[in-house]
N, C-alpha and C. Protein backbone atom coordinates (compact mmCIF):
# COMPACT_ATOMS: atom_id res chain seq x y z
N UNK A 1 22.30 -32.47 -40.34
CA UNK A 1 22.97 -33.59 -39.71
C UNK A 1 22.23 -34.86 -40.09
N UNK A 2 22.97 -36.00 -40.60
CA UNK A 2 22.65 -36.99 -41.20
C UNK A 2 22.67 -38.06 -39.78
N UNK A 3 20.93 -38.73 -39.70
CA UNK A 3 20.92 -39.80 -39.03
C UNK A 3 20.06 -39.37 -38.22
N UNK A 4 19.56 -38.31 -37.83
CA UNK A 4 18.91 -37.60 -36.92
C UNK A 4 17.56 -37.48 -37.49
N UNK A 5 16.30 -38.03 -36.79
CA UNK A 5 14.84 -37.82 -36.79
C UNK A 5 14.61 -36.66 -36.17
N UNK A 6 13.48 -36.04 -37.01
CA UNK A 6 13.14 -34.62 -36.12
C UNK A 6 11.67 -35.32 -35.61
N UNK A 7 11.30 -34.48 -34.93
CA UNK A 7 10.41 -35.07 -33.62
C UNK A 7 9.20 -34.17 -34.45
N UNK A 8 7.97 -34.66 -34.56
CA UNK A 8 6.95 -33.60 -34.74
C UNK A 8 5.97 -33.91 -33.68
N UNK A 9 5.68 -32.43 -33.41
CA UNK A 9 4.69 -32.42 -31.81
C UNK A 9 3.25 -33.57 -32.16
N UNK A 10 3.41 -33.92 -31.17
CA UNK A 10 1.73 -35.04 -31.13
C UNK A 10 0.53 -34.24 -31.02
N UNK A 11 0.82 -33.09 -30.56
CA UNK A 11 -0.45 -32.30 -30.71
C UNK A 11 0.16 -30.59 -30.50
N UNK A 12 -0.57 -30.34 -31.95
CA UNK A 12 -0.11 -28.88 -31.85
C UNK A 12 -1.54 -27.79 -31.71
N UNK A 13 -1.85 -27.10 -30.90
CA UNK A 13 -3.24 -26.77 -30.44
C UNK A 13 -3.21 -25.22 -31.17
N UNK A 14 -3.72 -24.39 -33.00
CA UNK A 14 -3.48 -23.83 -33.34
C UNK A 14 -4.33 -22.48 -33.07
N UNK A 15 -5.58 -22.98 -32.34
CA UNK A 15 -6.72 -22.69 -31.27
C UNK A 15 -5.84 -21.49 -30.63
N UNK A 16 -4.92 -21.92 -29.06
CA UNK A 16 -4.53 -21.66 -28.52
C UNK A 16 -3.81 -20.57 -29.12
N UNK A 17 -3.33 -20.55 -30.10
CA UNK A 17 -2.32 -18.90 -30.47
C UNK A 17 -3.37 -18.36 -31.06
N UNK A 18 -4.48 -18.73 -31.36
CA UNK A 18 -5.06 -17.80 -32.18
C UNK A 18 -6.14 -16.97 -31.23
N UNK A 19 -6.67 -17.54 -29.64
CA UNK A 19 -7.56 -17.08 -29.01
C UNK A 19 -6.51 -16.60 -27.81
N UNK A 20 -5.66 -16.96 -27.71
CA UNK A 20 -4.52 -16.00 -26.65
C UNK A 20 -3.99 -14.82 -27.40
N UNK A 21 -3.84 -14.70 -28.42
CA UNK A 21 -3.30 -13.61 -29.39
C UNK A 21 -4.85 -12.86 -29.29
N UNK A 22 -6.12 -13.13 -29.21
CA UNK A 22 -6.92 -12.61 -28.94
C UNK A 22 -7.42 -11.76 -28.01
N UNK A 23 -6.82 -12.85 -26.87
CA UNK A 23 -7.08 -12.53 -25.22
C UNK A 23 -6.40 -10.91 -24.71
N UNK A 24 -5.26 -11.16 -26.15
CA UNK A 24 -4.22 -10.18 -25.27
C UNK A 24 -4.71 -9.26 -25.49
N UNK A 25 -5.16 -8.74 -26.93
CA UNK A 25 -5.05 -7.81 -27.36
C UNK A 25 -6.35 -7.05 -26.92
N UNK A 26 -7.95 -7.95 -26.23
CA UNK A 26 -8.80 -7.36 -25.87
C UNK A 26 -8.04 -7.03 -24.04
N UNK A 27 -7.24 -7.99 -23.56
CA UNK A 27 -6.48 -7.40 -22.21
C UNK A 27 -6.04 -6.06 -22.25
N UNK A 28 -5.47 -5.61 -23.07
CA UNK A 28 -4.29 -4.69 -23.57
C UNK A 28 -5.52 -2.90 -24.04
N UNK A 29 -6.46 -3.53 -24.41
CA UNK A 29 -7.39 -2.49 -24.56
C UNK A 29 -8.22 -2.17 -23.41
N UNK A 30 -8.73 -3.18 -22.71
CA UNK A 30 -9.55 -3.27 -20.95
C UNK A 30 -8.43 -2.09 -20.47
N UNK A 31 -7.27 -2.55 -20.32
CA UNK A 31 -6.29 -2.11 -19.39
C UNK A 31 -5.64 -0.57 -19.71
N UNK A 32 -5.71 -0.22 -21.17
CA UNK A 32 -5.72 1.24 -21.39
C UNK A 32 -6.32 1.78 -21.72
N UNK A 33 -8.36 1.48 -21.59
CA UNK A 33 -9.19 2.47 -21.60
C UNK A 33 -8.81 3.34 -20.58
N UNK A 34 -9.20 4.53 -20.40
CA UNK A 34 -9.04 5.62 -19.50
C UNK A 34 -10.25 5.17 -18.55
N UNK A 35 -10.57 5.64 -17.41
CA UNK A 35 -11.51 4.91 -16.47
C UNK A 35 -12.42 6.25 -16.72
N UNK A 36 -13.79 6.09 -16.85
CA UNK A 36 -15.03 7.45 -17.11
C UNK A 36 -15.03 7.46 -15.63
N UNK A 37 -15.10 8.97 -15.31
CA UNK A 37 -15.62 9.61 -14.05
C UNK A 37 -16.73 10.45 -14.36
N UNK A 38 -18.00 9.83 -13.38
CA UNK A 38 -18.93 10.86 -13.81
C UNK A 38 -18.75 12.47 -13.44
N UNK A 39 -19.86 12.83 -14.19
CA UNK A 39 -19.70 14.90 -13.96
C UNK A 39 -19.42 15.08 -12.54
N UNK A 40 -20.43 14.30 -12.17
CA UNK A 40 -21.36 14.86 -10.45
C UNK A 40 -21.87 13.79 -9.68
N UNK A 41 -21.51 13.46 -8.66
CA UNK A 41 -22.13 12.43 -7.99
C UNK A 41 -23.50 11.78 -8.02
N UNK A 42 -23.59 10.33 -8.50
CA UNK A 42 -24.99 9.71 -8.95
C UNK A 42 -25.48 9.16 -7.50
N UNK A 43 -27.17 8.59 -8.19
CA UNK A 43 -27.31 7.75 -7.25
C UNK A 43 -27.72 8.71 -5.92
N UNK A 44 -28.37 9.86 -5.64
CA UNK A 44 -28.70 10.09 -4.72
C UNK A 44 -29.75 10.07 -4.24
N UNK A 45 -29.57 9.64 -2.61
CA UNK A 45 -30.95 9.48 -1.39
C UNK A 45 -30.34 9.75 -0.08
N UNK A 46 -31.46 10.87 0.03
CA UNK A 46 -31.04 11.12 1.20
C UNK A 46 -32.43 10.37 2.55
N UNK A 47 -31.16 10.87 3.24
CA UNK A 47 -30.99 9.63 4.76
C UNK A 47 -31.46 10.67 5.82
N UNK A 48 -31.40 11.56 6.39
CA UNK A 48 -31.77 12.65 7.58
C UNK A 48 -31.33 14.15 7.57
N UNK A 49 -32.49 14.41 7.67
CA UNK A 49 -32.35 16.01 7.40
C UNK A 49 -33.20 16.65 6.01
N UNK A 50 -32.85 17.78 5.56
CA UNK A 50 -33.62 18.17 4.58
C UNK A 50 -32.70 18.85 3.23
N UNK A 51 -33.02 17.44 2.22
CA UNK A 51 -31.72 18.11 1.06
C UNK A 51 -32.45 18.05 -0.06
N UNK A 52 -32.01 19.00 -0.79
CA UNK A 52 -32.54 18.41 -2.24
C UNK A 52 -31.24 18.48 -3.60
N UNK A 53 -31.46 18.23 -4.45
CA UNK A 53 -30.97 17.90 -5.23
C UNK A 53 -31.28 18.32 -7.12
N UNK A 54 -30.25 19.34 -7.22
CA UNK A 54 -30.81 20.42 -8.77
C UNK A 54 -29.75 20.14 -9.55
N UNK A 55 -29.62 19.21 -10.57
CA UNK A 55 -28.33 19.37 -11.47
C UNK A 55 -27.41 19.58 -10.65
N UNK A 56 -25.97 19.93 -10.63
CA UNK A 56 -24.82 19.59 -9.68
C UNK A 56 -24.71 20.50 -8.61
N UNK A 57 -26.25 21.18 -7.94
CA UNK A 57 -26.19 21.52 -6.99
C UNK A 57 -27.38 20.78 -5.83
N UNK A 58 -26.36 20.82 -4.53
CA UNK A 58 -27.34 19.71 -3.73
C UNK A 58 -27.64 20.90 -2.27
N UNK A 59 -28.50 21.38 -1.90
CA UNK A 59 -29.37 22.15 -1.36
C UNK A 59 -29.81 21.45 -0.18
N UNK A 60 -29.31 22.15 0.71
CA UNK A 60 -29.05 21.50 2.34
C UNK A 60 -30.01 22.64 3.31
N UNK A 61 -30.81 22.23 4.00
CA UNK A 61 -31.93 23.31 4.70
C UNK A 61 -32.12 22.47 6.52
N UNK A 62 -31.01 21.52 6.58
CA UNK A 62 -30.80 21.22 8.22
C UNK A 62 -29.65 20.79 8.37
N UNK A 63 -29.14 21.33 9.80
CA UNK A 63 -27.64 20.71 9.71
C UNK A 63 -27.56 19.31 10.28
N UNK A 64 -26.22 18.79 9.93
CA UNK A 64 -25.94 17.49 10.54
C UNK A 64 -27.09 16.64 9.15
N UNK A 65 -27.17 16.83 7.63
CA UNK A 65 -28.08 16.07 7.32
C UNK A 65 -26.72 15.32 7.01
N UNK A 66 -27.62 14.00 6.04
CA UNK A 66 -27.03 12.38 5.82
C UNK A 66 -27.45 12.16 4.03
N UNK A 67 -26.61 11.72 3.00
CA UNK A 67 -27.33 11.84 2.10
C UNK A 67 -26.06 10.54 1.37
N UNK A 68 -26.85 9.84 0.85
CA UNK A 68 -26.06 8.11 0.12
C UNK A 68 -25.79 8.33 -0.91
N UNK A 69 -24.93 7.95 -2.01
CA UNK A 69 -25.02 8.13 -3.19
C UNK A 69 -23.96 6.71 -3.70
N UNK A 70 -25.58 5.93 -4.52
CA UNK A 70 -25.06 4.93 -4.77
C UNK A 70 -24.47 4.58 -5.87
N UNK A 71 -24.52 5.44 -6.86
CA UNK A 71 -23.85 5.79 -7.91
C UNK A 71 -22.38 6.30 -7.72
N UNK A 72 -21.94 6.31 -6.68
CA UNK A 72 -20.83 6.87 -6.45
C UNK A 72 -20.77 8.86 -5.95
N UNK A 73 -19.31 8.97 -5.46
CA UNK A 73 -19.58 10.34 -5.09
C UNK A 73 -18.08 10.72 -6.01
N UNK A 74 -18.40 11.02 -7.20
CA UNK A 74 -17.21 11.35 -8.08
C UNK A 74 -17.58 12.90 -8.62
N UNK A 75 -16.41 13.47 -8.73
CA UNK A 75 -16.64 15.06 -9.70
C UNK A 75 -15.69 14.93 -10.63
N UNK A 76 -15.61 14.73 -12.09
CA UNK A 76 -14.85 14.90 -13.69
C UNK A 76 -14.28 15.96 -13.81
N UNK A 77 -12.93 16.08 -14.27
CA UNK A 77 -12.03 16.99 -15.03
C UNK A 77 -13.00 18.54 -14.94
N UNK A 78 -12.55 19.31 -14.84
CA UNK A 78 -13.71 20.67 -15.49
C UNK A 78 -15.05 21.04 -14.88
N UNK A 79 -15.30 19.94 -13.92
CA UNK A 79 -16.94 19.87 -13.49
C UNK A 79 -16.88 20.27 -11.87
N UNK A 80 -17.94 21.00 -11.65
CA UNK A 80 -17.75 21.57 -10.21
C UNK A 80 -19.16 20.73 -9.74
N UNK A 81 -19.28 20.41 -8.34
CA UNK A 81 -20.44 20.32 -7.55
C UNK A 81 -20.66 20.99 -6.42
N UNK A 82 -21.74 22.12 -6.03
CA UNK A 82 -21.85 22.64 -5.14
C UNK A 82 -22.71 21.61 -4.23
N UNK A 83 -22.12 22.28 -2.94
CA UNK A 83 -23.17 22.33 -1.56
C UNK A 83 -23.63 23.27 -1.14
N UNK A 84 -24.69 23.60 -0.60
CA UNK A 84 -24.87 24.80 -0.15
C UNK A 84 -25.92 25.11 0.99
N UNK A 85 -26.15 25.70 1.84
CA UNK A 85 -26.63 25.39 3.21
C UNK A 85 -27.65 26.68 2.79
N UNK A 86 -28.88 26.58 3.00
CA UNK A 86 -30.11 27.54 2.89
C UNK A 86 -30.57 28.35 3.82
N UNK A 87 -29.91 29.22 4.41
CA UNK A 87 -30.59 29.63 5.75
C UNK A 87 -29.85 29.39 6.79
N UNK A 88 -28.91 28.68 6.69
CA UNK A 88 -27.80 27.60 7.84
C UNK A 88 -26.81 28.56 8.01
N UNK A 89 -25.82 28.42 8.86
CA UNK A 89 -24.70 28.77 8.96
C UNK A 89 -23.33 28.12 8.46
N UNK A 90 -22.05 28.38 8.17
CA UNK A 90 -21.09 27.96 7.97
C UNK A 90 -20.64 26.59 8.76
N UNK A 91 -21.00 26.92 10.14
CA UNK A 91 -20.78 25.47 10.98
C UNK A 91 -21.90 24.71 10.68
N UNK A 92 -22.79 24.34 9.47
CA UNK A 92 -23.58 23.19 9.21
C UNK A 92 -22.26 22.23 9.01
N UNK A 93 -22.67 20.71 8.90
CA UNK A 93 -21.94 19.70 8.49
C UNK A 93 -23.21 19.03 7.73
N UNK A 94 -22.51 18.56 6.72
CA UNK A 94 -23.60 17.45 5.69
C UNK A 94 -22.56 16.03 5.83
N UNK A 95 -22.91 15.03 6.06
CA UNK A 95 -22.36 13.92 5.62
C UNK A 95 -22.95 13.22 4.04
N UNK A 96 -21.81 12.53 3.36
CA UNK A 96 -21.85 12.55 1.91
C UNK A 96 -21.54 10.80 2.25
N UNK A 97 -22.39 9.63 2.09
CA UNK A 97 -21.69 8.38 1.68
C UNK A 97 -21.53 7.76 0.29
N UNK A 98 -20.62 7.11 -0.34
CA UNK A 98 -20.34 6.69 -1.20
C UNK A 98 -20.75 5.09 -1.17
N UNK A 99 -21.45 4.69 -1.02
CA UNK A 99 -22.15 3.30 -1.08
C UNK A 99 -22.13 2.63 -2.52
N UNK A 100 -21.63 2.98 -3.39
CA UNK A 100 -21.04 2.22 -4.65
C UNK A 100 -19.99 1.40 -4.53
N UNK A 101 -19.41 0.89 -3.53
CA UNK A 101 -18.10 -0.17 -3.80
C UNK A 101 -16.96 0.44 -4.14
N UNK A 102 -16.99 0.92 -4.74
CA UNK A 102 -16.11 1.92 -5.80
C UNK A 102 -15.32 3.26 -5.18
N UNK A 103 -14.01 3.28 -5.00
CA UNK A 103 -13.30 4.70 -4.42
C UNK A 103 -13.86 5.89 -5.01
N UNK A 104 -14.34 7.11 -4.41
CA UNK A 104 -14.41 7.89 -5.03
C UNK A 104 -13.00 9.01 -5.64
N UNK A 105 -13.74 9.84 -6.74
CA UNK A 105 -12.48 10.09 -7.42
C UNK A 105 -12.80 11.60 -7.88
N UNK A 106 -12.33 12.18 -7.52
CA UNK A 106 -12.29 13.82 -7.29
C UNK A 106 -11.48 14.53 -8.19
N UNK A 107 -11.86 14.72 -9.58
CA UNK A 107 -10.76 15.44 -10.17
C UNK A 107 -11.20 16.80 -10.46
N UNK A 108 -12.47 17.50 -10.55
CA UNK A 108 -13.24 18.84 -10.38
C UNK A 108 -13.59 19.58 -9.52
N UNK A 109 -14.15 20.62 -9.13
CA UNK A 109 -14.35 21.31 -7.75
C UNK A 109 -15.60 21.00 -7.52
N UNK A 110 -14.95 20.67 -5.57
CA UNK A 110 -16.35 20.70 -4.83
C UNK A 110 -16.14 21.95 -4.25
N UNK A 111 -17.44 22.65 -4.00
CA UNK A 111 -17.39 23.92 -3.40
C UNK A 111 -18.67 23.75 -2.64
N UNK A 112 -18.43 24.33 -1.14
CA UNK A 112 -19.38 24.32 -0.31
C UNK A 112 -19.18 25.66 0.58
N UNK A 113 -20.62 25.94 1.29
CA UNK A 113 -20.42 27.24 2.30
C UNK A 113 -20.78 26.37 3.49
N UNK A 114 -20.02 25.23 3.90
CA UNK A 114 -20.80 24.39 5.14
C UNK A 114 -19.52 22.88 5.21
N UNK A 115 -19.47 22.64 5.73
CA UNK A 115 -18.47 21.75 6.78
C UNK A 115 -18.75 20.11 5.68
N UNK A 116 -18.18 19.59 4.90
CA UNK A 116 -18.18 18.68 4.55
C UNK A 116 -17.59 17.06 4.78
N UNK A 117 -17.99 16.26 5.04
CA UNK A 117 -17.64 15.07 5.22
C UNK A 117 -18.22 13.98 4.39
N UNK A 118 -17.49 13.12 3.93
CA UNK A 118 -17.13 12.21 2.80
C UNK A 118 -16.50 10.57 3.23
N UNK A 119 -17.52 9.97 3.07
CA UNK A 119 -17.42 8.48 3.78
C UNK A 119 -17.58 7.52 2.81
N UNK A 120 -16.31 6.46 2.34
CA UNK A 120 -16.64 5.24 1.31
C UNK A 120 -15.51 4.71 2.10
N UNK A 121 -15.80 3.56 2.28
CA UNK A 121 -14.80 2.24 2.40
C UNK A 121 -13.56 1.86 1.73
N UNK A 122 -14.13 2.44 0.30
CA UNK A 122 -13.09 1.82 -0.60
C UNK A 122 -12.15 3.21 -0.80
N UNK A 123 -12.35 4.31 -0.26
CA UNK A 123 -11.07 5.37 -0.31
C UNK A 123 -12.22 6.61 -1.03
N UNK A 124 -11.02 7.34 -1.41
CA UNK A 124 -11.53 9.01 -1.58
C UNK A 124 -9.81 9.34 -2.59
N UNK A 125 -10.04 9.31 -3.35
CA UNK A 125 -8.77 10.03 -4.56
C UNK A 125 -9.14 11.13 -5.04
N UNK A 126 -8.18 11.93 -4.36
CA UNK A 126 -7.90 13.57 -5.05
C UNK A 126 -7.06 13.29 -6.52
N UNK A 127 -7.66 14.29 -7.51
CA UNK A 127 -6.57 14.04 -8.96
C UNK A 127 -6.00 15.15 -8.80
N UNK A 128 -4.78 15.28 -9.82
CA UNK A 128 -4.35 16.53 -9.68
C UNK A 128 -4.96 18.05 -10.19
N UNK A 129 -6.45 17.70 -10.17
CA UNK A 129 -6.66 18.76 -10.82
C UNK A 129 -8.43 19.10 -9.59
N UNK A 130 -8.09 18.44 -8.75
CA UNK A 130 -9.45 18.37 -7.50
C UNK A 130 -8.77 19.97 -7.16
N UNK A 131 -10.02 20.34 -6.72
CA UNK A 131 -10.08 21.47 -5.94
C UNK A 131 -11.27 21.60 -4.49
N UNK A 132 -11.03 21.58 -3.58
CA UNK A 132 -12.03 21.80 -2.42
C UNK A 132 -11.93 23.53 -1.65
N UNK A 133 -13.28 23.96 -2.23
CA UNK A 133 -13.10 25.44 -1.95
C UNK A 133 -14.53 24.98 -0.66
N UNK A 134 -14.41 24.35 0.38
CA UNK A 134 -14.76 24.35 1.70
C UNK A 134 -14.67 25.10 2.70
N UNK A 135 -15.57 25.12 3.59
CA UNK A 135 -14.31 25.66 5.35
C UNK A 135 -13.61 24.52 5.68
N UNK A 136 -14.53 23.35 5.42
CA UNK A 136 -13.29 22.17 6.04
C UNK A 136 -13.74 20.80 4.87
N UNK A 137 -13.40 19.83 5.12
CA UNK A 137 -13.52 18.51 4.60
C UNK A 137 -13.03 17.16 4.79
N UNK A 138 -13.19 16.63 5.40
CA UNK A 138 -13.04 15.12 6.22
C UNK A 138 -13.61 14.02 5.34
């Protein structure tokens, strides 16, 4: 069309497509890494009572003990963590806190011979592949 000026932008910022085309594509990778769950719950100290702690078995010798785990209280795909009461009976209870910020996330077996309870703020997620071979679990 004859008579017509085309307009050219006063400022074209070539920056901007080249570090948003950036942004996205490190967004786009953040957002479909798979999230790592550790094996076995990190980060442990215990709080009252008498526990110890062997590779993904945690060894309980009073009832009603208390034990933090600030690493989170997570079990991975395939990975089991025992509890197990030494001398105790079935009606022991252990309390388990999750003091990492962080929901815990349960996709392996916990197995215990003793009454389990499981305390984080930010939640407790069963995957579809959690298993709790308990008497009970709260």
């Amino acid at each position: 069309m004859k008579g017509l000026n085309r307009m050219k932008p006063v400022y074209q910022a070539k920056w901007f497509d080249k570090s948003s085309a950036v942004l996205t594509v490190f967004f786009a990778a953040a957002v479909s890494a798979p999230i790592s769950v550790q094996a076995a719950p990190e980060g442990y100290t215990p709080v009252r009572g008498d526990t110890s702690l062997a590779g993904n078995t945690l060894t309980v010798r009073e009832d009603r003990s208390i034990v933090e785990w600030s690493g989170g209280f997570n079990i991975a795909a395939g990975e089991a963590f025992n509890i197990n009461h030494d001398g105790g009976q079935s009606s022991w209870v252990i309390l388990n806190r999750d003091t990492s910020g962080l929901a815990s996330q349960l996709d392996g077996q916990l197995n215990a011979n003793m009454h389990v309870y499981l305390l984080n703020s930010s939640g407790v997620v069963l995957g579809s592949g959690a298993q709790l071979n308990v008497p009970s679990a709260v």
